[in-house]
Protein backbone atom coordinates (compact mmCIF):
# COMPACT_ATOMS: atom_id res chain seq x y z
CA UNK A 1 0.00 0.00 0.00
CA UNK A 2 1.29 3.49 -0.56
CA UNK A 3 2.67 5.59 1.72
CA UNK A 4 1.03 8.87 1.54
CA UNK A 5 2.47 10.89 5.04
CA UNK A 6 4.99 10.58 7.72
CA UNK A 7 3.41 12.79 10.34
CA UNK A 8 5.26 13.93 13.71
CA UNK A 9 5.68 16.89 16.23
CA UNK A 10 8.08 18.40 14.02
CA UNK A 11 6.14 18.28 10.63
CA UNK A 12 3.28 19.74 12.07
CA UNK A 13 4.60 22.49 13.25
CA UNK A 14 3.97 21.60 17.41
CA UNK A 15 7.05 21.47 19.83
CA UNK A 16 9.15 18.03 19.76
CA UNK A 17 10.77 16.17 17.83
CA UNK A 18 10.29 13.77 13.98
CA UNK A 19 11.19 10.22 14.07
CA UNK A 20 13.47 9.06 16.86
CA UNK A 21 15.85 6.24 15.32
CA UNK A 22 16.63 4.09 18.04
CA UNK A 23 13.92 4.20 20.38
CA UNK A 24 11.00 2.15 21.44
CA UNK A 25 7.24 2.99 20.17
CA UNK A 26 4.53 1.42 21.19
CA UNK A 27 3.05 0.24 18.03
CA UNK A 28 -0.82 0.83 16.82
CA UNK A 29 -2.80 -0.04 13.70
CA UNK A 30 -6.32 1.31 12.78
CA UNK A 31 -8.36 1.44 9.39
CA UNK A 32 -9.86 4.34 7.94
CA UNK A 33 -13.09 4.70 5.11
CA UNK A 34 -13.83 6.68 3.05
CA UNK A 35 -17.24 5.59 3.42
CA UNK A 36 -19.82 6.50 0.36
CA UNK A 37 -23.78 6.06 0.30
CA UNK A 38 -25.54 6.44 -3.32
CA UNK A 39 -25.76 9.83 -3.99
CA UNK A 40 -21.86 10.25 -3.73
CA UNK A 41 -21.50 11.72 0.29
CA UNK A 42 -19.05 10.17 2.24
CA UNK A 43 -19.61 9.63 6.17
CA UNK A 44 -17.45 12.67 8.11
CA UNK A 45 -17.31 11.78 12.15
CA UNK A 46 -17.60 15.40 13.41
CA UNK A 47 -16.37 15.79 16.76
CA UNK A 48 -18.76 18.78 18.73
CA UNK A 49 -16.73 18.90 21.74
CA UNK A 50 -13.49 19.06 20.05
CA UNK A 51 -14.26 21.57 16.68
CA UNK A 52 -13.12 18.97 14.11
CA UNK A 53 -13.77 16.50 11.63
CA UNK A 54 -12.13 12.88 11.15
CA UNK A 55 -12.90 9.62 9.16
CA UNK A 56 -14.70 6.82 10.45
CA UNK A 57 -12.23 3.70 11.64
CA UNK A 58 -10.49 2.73 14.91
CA UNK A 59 -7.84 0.43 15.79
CA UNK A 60 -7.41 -3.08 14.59
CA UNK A 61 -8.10 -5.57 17.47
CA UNK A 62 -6.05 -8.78 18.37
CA UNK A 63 -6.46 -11.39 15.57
CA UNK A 64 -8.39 -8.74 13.18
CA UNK A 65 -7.28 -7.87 9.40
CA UNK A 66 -7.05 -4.43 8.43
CA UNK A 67 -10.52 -5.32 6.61
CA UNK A 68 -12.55 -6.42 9.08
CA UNK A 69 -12.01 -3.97 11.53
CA UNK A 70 -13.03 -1.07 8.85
CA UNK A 71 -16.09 -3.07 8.44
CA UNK A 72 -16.49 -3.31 12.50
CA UNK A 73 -15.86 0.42 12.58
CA UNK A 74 -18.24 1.55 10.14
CA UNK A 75 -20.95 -0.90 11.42
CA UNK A 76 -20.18 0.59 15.10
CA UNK A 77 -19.49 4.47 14.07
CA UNK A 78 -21.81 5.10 11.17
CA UNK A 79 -23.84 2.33 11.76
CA UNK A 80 -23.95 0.19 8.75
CA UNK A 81 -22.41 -2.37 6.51
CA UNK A 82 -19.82 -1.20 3.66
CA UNK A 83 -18.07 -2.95 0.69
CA UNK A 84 -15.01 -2.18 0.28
CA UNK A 85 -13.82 -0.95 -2.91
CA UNK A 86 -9.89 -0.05 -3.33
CA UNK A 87 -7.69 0.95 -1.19
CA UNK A 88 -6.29 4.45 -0.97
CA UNK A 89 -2.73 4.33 0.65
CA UNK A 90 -1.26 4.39 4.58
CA UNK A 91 -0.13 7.00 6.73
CA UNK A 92 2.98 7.16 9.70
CA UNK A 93 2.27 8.89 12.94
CA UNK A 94 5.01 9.42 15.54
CA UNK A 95 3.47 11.14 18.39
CA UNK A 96 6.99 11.24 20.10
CA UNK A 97 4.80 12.87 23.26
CA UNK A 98 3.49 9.39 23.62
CA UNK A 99 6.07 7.47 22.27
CA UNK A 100 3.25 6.17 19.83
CA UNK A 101 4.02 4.90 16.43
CA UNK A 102 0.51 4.75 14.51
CA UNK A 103 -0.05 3.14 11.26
CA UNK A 104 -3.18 4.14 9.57
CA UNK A 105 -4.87 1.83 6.32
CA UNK A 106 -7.48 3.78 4.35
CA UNK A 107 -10.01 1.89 2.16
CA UNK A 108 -12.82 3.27 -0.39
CA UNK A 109 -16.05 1.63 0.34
CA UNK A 110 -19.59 2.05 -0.34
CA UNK A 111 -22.52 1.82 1.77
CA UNK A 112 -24.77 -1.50 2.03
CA UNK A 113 -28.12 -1.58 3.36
CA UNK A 114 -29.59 1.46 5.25
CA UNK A 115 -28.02 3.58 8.54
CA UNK A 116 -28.84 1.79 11.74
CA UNK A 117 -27.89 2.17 14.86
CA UNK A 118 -24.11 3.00 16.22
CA UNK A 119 -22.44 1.68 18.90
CA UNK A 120 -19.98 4.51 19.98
CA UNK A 121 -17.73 3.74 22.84
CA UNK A 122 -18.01 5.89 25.68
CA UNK A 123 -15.15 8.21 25.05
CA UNK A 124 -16.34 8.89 21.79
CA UNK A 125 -19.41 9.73 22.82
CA UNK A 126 -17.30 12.13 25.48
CA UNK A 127 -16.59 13.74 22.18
CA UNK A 128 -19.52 14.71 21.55
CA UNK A 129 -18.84 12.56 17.99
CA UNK A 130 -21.60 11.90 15.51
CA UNK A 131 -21.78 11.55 11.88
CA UNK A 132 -22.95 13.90 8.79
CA UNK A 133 -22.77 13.33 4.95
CA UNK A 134 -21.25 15.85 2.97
CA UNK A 135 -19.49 15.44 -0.94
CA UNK A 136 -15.81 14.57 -0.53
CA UNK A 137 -14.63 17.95 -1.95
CA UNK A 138 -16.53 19.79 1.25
CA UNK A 139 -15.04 17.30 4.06
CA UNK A 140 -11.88 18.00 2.65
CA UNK A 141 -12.14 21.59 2.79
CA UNK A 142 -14.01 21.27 6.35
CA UNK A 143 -11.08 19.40 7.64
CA UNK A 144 -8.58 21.68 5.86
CA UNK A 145 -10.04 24.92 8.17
CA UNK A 146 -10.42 22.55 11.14
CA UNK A 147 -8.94 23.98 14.46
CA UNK A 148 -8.55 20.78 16.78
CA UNK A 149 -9.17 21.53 20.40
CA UNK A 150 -6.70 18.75 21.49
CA UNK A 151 -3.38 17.13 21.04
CA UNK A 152 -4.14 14.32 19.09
CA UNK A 153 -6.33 16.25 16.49
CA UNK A 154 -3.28 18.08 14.54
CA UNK A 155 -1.82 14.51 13.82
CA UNK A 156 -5.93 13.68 12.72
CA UNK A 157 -6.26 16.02 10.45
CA UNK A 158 -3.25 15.84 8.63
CA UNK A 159 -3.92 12.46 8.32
CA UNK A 160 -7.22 12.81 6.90
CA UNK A 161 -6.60 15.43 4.44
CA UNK A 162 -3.85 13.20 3.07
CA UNK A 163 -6.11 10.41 2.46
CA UNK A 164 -8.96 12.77 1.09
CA UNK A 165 -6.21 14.49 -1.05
CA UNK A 166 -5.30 11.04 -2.57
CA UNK A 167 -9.04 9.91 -3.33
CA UNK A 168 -10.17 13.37 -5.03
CA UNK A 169 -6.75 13.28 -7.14
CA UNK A 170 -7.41 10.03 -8.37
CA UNK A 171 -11.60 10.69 -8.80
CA UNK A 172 -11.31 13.92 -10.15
CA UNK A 173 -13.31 12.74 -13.47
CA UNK A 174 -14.22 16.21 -14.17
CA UNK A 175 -11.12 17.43 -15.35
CA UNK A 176 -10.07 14.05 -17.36
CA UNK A 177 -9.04 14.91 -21.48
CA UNK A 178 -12.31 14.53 -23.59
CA UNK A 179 -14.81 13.05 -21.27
CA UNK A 180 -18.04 14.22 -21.15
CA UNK A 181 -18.02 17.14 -18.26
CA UNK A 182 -21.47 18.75 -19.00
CA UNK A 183 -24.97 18.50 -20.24
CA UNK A 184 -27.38 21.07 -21.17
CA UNK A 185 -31.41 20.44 -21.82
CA UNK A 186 -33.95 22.62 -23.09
CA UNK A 187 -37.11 22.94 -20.95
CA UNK A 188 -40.16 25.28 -20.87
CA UNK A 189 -41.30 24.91 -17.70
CA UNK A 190 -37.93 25.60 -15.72
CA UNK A 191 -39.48 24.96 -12.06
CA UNK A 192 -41.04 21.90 -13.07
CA UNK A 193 -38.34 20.26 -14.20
CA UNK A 194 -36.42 20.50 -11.41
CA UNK A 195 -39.16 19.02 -9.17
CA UNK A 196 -39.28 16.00 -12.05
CA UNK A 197 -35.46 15.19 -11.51
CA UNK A 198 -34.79 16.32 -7.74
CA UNK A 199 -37.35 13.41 -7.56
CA UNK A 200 -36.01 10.81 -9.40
CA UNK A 201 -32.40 11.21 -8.40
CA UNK A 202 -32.09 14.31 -5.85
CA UNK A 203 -30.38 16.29 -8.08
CA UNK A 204 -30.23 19.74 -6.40
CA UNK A 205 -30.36 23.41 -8.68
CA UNK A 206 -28.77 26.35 -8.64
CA UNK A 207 -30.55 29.21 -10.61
CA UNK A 208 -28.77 31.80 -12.44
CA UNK A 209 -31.61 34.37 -13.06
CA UNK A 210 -35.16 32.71 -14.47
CA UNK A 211 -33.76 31.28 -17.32
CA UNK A 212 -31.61 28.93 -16.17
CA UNK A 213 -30.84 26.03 -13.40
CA UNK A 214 -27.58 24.57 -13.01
CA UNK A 215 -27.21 20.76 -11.13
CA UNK A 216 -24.06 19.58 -10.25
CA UNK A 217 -22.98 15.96 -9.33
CA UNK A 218 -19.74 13.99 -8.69
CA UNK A 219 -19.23 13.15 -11.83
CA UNK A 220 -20.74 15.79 -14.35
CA UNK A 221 -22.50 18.49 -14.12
CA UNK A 222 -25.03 20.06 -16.02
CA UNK A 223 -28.36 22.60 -16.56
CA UNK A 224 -31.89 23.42 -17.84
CA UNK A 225 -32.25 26.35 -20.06
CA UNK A 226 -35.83 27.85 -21.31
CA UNK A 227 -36.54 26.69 -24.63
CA UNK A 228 -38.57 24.20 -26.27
CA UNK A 229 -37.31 20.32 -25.71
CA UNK A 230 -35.54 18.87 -28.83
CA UNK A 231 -36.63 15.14 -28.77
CA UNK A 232 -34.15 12.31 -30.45
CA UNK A 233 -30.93 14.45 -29.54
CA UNK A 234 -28.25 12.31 -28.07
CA UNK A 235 -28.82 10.51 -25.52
CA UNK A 236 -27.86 10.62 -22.00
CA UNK A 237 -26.87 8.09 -19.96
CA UNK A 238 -26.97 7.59 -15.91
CA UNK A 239 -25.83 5.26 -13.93
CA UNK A 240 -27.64 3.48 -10.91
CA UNK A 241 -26.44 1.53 -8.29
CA UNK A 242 -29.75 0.17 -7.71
CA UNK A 243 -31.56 -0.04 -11.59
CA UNK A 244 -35.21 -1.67 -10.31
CA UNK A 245 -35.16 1.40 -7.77
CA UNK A 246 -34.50 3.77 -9.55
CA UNK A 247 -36.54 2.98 -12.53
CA UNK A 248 -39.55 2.81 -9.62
CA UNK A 249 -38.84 6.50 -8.71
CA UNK A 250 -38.56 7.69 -12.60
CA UNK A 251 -42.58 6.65 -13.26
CA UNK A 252 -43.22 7.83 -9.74
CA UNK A 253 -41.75 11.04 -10.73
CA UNK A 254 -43.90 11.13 -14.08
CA UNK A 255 -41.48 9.65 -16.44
CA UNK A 256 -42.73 7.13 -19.22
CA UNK A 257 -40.29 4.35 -19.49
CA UNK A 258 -39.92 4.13 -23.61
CA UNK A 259 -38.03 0.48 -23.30
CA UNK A 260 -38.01 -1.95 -20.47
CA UNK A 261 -34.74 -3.05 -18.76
CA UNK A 262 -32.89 -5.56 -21.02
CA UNK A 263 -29.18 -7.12 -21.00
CA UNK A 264 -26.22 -5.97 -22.86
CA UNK A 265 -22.72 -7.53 -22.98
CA UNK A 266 -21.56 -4.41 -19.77
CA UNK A 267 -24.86 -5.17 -17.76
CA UNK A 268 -28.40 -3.72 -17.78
CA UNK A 269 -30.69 -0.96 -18.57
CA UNK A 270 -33.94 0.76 -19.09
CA UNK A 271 -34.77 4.07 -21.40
CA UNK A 272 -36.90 6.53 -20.28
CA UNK A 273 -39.00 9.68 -21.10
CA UNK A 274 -38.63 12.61 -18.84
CA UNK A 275 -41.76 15.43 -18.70
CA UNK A 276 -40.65 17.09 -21.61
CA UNK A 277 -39.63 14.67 -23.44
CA UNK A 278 -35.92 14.50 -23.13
CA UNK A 279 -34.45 10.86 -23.83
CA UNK A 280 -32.37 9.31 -21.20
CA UNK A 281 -31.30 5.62 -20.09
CA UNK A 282 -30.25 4.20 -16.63
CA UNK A 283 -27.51 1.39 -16.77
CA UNK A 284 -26.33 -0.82 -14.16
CA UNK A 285 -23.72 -3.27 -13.94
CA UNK A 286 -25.04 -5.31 -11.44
């Protein structure tokens, strides 16, 4: 795995000392998530009582992989069952003041089932710690403006920022030579629109005067302009996590499906009709 930091007293900026070759550490291991639910927000531990913001994970027990306790620590923390994904690289901590050498193993991993209960220990409930979903790009910049009220949180944050600045350097699809990084539609009825698709997929708007809405997602972004709907333009394609779902919410939402889900050599997927007639398709891959 790849080593992203080597974090000590010295680095940061806080009286003592890096590295001390020679001496004895007590050794620690935990595993870190970046933990992601469907719409793209990753799970942020924010800690009240201390004015910062970390990534779930805790320490690997006796006889534990580095896998199993991030799945233990999400289930306890954030309260529900992950996959994981890739990994995302390791981090060094010598907190000299403690004579602690910490090794830290982040993982990508998305979110199974629904948020249940957590299972915080007692000083993390001291803490005052509970979780809140935000887009990656926004925990990052949370964390990077983060004042820790405590010791331990300068070495937290610099840890978490270097994981966080590893994941949105190597998902930064926006940016990536002639992929598609926006989509425009026409619409004349701007407002209701924007109901049709916060429905269907909880896109959320930005309007720039009355003639336009902007959306924005991880992965592309996109707006609505006033102007009549051109039908048989290309065609746009999303992609679902969950097809059966999601094809549920589209004809809740008022969409006409124009061809049932069917198979293709990548997976599956259904074409659909919005309100004004705009031509999309859903695809899954599982």
């Amino acid at each position: 795995m790849k080593i992203l930091a080597e974090i000590s007293e010295k680095s940061l900026g806080l009286t003592g000392d890096c590295e001390r070759l020679g001496s004895d550490y007590e050794l620690r291991k935990s595993a870190r998530v970046i933990l992601l639910n469907k719409k793209g927000e990753m799970a942020v531990q924010y800690l009240s009582n201390y004015g910062f913001h970390k990534l779930p994970g805790g320490g690997v027990d006796a006889g534990e992989t580095i896998e199993e306790a991030l799945k233990r620590e999400a289930l306890e923390e954030v309260g529900c069952d992950c996959e994981i994904v890739r990994e995302v690289g390791m981090t060094i901590e010598y907190r000299n003041k403690y004579q602690l050498l910490h090794i830290s193993y982040c993982f990508v991993a998305n979110m199974v089932g629904e948020v249940g209960q957590t299972k915080l220990e007692e000083g993390e409930i001291e803490e005052g710690q509970e979780t809140l979903w935000m887009p990656p790009a926004i925990a990052f910049e949370k964390m990077k403006k983060d004042k820790p009220g405590k010791f331990e949180g300068h070495f937290i944050l610099e840890r978490e920022t270097s994981f966080l600045d590893e994941y949105l350097k190597n998902n930064n699809s926006k940016q990536k030579h002639e992929q598609i990084q926006y989509i425009e539609f026409l619409s004349n009825d701007i407002e209701r629109i924007k109901k049709f698709y916060s429905g269907c997929f909880g896109w959320e708007f930005t309007d720039y005067g009355k003639e336009y809405s902007a959306f924005s997602g991880e992965y592309v972004d996109g707006g609505f302009g006033v102007g009549e709907p051109v039908k048989g333009s290309v065609l746009t394609v999303l992609y679902s996590e969950d097809l059966e779902t999601t094809k549920e919410k589209v004809k809740k939402a008022g969409g006409v499906i124009t061809k049932e889900t069917f198979s293709f050599p990548g997976g599956r997927r259904f074409e659909f009709e919005d309100i004004d007639g705009n031509k999309l398709a859903v695809w899954s891959d599982r």
